[in-house]
Protein backbone atom coordinates (compact mmCIF):
# COMPACT_ATOMS: atom_id res chain seq x y z
CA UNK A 1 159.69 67.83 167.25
CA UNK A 2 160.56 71.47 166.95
CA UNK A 3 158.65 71.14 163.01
CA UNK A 4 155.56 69.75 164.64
CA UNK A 5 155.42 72.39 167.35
CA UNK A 6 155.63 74.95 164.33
CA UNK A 7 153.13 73.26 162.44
CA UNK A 8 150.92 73.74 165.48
CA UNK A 9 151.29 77.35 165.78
CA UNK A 10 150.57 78.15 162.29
CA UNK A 11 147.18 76.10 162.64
CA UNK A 12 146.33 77.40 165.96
CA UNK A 13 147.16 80.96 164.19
CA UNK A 14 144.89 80.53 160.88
CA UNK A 15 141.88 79.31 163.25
CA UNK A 16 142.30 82.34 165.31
CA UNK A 17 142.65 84.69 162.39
CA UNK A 18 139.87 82.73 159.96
CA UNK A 19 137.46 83.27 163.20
CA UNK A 20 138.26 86.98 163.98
CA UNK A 21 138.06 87.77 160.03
CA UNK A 22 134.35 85.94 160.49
CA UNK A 23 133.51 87.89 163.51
CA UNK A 24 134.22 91.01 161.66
CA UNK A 25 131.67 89.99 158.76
CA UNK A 26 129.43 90.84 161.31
CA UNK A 27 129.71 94.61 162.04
CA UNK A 28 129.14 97.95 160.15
CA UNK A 29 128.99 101.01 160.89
CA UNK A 30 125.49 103.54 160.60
CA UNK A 31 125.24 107.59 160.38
CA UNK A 32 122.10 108.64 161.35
CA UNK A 33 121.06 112.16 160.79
CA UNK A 34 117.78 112.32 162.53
CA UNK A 35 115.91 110.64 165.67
CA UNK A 36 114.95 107.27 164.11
CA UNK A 37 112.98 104.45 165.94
CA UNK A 38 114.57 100.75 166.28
CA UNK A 39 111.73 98.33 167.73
CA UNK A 40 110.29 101.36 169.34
CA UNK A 41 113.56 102.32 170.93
CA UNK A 42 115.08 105.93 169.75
CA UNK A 43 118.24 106.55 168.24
CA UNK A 44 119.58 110.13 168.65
CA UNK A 45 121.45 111.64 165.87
CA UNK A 46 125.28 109.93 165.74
CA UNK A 47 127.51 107.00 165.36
CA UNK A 48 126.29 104.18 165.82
CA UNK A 49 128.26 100.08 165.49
CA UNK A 50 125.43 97.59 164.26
CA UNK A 51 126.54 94.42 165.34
CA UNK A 52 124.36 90.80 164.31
CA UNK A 53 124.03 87.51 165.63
CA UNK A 54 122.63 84.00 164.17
CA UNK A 55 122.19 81.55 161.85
CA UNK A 56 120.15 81.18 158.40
CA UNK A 57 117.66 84.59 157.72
CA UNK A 58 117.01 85.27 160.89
CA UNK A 59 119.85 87.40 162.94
CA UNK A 60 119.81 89.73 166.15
CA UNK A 61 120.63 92.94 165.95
CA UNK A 62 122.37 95.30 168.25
CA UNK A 63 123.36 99.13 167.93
CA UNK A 64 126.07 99.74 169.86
CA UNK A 65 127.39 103.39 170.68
CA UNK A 66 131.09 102.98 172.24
CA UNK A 67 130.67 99.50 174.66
CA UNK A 68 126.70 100.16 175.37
CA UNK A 69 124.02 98.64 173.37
CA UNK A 70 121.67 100.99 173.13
CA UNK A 71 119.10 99.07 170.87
CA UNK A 72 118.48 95.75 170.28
CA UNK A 73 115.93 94.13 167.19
CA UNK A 74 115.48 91.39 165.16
CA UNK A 75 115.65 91.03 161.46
CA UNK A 76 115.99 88.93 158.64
CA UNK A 77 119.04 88.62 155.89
CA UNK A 78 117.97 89.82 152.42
CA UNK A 79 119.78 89.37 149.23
CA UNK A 80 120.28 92.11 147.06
CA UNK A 81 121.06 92.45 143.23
CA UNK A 82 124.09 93.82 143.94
CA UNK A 83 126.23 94.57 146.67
CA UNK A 84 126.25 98.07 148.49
CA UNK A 85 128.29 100.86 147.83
CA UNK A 86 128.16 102.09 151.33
CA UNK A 87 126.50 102.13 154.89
CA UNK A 88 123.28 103.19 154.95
CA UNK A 89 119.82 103.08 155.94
CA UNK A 90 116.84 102.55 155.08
CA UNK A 91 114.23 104.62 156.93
CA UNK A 92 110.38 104.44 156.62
CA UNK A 93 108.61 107.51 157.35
CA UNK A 94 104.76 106.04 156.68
CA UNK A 95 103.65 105.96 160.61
CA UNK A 96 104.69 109.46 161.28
CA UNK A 97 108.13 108.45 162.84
CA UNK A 98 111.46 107.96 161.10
CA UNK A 99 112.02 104.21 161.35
CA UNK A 100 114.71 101.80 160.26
CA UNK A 101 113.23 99.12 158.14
CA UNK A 102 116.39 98.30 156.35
CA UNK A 103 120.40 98.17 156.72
CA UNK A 104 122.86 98.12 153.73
CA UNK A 105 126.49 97.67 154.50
CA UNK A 106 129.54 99.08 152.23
CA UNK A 107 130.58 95.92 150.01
CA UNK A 108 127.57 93.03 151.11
CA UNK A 109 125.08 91.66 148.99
CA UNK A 110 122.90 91.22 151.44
CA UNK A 111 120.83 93.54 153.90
CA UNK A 112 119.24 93.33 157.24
CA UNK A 113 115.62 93.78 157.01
CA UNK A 114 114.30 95.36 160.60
CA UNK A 115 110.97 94.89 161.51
CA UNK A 116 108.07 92.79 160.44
CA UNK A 117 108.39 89.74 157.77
CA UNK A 118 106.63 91.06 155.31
CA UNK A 119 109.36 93.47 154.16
CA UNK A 120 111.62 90.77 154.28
CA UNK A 121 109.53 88.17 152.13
CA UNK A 122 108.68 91.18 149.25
CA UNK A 123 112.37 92.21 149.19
CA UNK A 124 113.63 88.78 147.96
């Protein structure tokens, strides 16, 4: 009785730890160094958590500074080549503002393309 009780545990445990280590896939962090523009929202200069939510390509994305999401987009999972050697973004300066069209994250080979489609369709 006392074996199957034990058994239990360490199941119950590896479901709780193979969930949190999945939840985790699903945050970076993001430096940004200038006023930037998230789905006409604007980020001041800081630290910001980038947190995403879905299934397939197509993911939600939330910046989050402390416990208060600040900004909120969609966006669609891109593979890349190779994966990233750290956080970063990618910002896109052709409408006069500093916006985010891309996020790479420190060890994925993937990224989160912000914005429109069509970046997402020519990046794959």
């Amino acid at each position: 009785m006392k074996l199957n009780n034990l058994a239990k545990s360490v199941v119950l445990g590896l479901a709780v730890l193979l969930a949190s280590s999945a939840f985790a896939s699903n945050k970076g962090t993001l430096q940004v160094r200038e006023t930037v523009e998230v789905n006409g929202q604007q980020l001041a200069p800081g630290a910001y958590q980038v947190r995403w939510d879905g299934t397939g390509s197509n993911v939600e994305v939330s910046f989050m500074q402390g416990k208060k999401e600040v900004a909120k987009t969609s966006a669609k999972v891109v593979a890349l080549d190779k994966s990233s050697n750290y956080d970063s973004a990618v910002i896109d300066h052709a409408s006069g503002k500093a916006a985010v069209s891309e996020l790479r994250f420190a060890g994925k080979k993937f990224a989160l393309a912000i914005g429109g489609t069509d970046k997402a369709e020519l990046s794959k």
